[in-house]
PDB file of N, CA and C in Angstrom:
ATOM      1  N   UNK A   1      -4.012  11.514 -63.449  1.00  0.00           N
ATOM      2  CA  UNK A   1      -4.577  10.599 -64.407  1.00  0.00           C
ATOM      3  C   UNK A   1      -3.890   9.238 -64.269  1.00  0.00           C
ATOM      4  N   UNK A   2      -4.504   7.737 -64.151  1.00  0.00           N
ATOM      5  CA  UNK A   2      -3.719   6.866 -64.434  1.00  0.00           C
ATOM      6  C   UNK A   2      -3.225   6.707 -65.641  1.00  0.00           C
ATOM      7  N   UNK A   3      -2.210   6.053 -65.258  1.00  0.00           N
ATOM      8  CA  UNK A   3      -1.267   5.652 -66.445  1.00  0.00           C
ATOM      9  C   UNK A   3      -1.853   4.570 -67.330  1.00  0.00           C
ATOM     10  N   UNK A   4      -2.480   3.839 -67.130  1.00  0.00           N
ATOM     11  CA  UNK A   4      -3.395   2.690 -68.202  1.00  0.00           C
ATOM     12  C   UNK A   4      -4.401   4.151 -68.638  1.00  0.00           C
ATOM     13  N   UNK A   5      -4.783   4.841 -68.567  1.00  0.00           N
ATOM     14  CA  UNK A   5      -5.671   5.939 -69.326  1.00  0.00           C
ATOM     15  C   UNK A   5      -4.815   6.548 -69.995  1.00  0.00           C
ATOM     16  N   UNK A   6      -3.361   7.023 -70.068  1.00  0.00           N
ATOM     17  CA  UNK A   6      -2.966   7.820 -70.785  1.00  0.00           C
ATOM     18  C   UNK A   6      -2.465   6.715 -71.856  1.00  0.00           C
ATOM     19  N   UNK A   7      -1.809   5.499 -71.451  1.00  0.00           N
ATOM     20  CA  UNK A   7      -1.522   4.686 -72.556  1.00  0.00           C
ATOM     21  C   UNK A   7      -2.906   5.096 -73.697  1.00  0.00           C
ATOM     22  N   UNK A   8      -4.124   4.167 -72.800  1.00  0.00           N
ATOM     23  CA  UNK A   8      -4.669   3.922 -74.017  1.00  0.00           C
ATOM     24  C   UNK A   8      -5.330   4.589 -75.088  1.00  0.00           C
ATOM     25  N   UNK A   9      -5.095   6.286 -74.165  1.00  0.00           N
ATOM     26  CA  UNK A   9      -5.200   7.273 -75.092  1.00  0.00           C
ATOM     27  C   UNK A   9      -4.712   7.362 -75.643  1.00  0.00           C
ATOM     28  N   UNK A  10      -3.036   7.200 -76.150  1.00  0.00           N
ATOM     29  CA  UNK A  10      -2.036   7.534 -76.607  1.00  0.00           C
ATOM     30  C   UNK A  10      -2.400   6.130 -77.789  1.00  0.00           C
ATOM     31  N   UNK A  11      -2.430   5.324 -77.329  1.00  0.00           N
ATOM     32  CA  UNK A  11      -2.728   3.974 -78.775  1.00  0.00           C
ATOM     33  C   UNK A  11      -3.637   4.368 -79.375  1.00  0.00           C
ATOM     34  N   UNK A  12      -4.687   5.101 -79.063  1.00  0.00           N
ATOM     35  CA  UNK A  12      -5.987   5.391 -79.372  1.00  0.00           C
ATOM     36  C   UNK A  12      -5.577   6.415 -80.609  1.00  0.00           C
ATOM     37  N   UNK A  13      -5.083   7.085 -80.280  1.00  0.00           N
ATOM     38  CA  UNK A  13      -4.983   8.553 -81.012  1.00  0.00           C
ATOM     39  C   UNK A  13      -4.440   8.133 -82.326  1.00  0.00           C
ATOM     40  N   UNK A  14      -2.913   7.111 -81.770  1.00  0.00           N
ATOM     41  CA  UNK A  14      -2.217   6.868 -83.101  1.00  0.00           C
ATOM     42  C   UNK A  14      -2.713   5.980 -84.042  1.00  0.00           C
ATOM     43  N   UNK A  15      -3.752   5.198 -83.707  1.00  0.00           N
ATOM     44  CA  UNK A  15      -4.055   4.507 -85.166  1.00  0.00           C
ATOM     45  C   UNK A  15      -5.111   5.253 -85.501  1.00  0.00           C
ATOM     46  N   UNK A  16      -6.045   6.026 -84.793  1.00  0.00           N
ATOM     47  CA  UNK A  16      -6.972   7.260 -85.749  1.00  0.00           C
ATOM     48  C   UNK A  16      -5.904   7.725 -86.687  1.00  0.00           C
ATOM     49  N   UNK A  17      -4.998   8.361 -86.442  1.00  0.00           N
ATOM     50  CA  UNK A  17      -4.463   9.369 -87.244  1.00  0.00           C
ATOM     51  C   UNK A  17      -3.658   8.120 -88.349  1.00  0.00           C
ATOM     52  N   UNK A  18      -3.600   6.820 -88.645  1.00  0.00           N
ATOM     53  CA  UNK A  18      -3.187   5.968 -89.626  1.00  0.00           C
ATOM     54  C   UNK A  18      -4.661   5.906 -90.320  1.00  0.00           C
ATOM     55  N   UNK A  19      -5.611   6.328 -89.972  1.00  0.00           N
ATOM     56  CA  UNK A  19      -7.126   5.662 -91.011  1.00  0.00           C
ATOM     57  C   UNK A  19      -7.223   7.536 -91.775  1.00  0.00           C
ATOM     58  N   UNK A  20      -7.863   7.434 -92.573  1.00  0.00           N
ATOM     59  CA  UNK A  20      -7.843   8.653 -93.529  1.00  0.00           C
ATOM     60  C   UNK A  20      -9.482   8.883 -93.354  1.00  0.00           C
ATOM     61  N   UNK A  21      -9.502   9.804 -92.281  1.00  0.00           N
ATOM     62  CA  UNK A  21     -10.999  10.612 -92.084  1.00  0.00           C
ATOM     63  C   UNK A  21     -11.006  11.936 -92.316  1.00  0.00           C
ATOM     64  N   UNK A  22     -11.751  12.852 -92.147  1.00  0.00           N
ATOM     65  CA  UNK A  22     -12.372  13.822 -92.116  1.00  0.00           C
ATOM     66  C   UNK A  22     -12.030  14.409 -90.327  1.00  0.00           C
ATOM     67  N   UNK A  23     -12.240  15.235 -90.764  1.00  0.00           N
ATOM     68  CA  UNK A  23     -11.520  16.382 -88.941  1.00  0.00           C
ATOM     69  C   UNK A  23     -12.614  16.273 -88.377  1.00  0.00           C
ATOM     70  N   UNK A  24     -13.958  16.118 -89.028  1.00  0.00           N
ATOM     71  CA  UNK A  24     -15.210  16.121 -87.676  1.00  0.00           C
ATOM     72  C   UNK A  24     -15.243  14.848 -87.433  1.00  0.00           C
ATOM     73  N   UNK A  25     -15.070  13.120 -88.213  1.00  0.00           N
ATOM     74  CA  UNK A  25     -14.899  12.292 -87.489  1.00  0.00           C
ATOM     75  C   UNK A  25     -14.068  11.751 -86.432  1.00  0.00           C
ATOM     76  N   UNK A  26     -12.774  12.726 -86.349  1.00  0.00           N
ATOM     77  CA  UNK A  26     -11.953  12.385 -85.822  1.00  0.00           C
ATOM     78  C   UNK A  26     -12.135  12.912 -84.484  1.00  0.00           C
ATOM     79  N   UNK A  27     -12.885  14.201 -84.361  1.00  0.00           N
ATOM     80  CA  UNK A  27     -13.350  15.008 -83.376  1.00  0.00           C
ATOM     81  C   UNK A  27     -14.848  14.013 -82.897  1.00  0.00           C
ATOM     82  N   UNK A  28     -15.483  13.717 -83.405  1.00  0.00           N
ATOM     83  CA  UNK A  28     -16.709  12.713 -83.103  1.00  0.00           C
ATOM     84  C   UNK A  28     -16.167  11.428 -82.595  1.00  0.00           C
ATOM     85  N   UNK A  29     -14.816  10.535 -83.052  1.00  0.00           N
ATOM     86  CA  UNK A  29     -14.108   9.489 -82.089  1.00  0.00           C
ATOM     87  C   UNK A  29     -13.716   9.829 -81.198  1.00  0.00           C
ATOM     88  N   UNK A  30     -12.747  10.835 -80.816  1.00  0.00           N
ATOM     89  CA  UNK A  30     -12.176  11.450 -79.545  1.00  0.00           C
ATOM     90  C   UNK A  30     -13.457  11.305 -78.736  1.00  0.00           C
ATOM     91  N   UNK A  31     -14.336  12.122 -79.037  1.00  0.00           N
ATOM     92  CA  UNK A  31     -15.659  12.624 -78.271  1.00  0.00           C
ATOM     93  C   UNK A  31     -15.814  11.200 -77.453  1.00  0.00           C
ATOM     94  N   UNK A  32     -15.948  10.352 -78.769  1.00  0.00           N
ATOM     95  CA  UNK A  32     -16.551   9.414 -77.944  1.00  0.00           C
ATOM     96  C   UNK A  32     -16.057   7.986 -76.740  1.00  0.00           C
ATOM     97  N   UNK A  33     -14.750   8.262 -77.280  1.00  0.00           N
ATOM     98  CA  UNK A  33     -13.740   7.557 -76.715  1.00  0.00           C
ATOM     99  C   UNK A  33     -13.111   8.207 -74.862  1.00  0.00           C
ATOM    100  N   UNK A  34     -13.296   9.468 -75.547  1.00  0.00           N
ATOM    101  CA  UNK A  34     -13.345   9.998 -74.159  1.00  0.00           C
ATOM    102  C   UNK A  34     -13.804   9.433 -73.207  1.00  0.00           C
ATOM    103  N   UNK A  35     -15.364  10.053 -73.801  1.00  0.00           N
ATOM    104  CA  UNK A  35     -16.731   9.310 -72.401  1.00  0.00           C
ATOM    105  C   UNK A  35     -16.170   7.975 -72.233  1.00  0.00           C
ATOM    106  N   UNK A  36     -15.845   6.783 -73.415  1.00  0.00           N
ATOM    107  CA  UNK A  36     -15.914   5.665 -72.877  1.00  0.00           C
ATOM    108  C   UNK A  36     -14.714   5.550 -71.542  1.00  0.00           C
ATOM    109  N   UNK A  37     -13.680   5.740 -72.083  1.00  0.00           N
ATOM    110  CA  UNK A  37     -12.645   5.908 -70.766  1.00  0.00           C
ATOM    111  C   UNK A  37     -12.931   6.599 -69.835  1.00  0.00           C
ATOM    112  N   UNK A  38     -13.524   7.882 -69.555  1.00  0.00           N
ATOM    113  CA  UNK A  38     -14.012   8.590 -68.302  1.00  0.00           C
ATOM    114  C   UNK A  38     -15.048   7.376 -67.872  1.00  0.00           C
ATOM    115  N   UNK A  39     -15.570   6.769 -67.992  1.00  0.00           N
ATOM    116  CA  UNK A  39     -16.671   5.818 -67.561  1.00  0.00           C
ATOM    117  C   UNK A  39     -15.439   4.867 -67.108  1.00  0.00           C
ATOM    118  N   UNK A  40     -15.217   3.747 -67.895  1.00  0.00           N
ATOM    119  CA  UNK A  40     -14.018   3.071 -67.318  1.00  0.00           C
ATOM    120  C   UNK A  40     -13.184   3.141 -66.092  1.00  0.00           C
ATOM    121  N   UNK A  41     -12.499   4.623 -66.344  1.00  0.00           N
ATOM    122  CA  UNK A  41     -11.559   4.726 -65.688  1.00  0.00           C
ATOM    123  C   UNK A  41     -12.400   5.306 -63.948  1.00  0.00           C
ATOM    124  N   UNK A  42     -13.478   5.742 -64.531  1.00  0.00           N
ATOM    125  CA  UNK A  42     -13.905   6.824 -62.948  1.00  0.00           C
ATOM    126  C   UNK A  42     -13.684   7.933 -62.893  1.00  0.00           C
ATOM    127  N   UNK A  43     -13.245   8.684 -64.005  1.00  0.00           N
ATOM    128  CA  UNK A  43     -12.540   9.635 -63.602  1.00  0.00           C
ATOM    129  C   UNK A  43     -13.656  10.817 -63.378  1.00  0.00           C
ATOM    130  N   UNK A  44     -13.536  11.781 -63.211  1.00  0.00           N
ATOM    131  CA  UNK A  44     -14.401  12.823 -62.842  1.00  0.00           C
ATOM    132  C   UNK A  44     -14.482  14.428 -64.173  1.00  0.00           C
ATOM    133  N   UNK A  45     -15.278  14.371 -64.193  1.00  0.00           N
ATOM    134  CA  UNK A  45     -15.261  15.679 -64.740  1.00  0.00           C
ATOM    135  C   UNK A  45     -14.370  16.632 -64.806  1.00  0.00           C
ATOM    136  N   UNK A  46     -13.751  17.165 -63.794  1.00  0.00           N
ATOM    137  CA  UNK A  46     -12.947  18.157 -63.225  1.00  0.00           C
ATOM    138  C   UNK A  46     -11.676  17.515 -64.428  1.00  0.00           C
ATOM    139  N   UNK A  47     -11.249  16.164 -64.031  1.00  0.00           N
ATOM    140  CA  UNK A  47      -9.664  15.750 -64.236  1.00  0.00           C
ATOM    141  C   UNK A  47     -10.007  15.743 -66.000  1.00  0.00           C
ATOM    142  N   UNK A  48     -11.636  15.209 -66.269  1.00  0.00           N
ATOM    143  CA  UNK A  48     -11.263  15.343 -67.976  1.00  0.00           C
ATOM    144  C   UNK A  48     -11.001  17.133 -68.552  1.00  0.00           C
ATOM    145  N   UNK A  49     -11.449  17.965 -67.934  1.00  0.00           N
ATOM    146  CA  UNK A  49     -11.890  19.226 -68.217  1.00  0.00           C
ATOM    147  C   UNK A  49     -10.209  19.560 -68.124  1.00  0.00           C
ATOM    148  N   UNK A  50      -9.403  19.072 -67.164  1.00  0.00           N
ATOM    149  CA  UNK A  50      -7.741  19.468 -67.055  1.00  0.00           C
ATOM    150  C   UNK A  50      -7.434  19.172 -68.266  1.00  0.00           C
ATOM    151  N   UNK A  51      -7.548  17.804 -68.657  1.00  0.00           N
ATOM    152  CA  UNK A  51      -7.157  17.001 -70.028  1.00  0.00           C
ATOM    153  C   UNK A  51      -7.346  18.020 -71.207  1.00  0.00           C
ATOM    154  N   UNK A  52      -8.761  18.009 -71.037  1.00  0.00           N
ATOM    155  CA  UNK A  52      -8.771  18.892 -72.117  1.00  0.00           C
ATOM    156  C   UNK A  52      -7.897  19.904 -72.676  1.00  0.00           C
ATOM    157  N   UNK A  53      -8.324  20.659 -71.407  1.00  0.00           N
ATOM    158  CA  UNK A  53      -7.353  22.338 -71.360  1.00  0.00           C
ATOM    159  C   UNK A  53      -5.935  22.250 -71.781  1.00  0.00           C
ATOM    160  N   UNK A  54      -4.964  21.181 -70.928  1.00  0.00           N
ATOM    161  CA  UNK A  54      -3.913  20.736 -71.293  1.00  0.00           C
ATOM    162  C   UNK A  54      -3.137  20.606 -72.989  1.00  0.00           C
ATOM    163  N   UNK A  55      -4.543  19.876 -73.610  1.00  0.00           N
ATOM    164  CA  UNK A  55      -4.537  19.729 -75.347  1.00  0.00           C
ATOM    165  C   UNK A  55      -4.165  20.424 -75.978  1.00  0.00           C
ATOM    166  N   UNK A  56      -5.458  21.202 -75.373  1.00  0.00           N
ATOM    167  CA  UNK A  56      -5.815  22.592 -76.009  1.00  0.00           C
ATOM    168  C   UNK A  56      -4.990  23.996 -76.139  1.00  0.00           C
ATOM    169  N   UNK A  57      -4.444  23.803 -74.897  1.00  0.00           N
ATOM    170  CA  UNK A  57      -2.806  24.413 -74.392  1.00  0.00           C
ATOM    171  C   UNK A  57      -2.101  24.383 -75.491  1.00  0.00           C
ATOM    172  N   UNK A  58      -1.887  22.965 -75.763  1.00  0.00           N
ATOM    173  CA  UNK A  58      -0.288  22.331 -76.081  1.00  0.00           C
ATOM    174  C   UNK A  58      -0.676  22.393 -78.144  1.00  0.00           C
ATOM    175  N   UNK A  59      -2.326  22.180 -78.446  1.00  0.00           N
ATOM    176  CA  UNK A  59      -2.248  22.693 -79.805  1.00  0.00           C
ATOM    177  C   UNK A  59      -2.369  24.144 -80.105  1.00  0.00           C
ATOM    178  N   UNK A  60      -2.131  24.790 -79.097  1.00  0.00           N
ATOM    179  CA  UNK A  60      -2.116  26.567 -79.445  1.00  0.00           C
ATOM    180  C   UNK A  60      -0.589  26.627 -79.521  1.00  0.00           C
ATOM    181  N   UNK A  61       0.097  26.451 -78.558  1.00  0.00           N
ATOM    182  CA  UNK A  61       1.332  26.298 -78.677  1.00  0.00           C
ATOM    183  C   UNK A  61       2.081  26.061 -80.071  1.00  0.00           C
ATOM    184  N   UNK A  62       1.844  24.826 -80.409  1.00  0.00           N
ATOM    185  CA  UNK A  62       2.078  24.160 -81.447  1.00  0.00           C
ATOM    186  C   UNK A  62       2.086  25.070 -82.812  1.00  0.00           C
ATOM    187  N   UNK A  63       1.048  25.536 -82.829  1.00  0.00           N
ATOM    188  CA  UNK A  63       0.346  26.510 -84.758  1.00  0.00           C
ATOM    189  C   UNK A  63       1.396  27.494 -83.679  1.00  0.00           C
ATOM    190  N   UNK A  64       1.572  28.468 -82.959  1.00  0.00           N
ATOM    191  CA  UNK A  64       2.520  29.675 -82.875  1.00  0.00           C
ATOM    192  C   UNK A  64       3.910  28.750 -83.050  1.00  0.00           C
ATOM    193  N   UNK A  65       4.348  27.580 -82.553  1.00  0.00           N
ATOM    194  CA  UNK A  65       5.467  27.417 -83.074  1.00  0.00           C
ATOM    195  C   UNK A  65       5.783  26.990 -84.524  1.00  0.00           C
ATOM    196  N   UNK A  66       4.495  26.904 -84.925  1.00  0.00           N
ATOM    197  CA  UNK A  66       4.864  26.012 -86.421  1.00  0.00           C
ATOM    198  C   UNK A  66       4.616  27.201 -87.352  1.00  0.00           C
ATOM    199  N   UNK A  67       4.355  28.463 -86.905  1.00  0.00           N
ATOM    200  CA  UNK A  67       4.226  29.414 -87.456  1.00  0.00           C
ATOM    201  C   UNK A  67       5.438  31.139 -87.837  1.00  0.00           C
ATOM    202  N   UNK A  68       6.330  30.236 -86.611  1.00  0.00           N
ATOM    203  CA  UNK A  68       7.456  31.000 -86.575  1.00  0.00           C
ATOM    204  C   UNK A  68       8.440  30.428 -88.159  1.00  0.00           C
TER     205      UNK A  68
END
C-alpha cells in the first residue's frame, strides 16, 4: 500500500470518530471513502480486499482482548 494512502486513511478515520454519528454512517463513510482512494490511488481489488481482512483481523483481536 502507499504510504500517502495509509496517511490519509489514518486522518480520515480520526476526525470521523471526533463527529458523533451512528455506526451505519460511519460504515457508509468508510464505504465510501474507500472507493474514493482505491480510484485515486490505483489500487486494485486484491490489495483493498488485504486491507480489509487485515481490519477485520485486528478488530476480532481487539473484542477477545478487551474481553479478557
Amino acid at each position: 500500500m502507499p504510504q500517502e494512502f495509509i496517511y490519509q486513511l489514518r486522518r480520515v478515520i480520526h476526525q470521523m470518530l471526533k463527529r458523533s454519528t451512528t455506526k451505519t454512517e460511519q460504515e457508509r463513510l468508510i464505504a465510501d471513502i474507500l472507493d474514493n482512494l482505491q480510484v485515486n490511488f490505483k489500487l486494485t481489488d486484491k490489495q483493498m480486499l488485504r486491507s480489509y481482512n487485515f481490519h477485520k483481523g485486528q478488530k476480532i483481536l481487539q473484542k477477545l482482548l478487551d474481553s479478557e
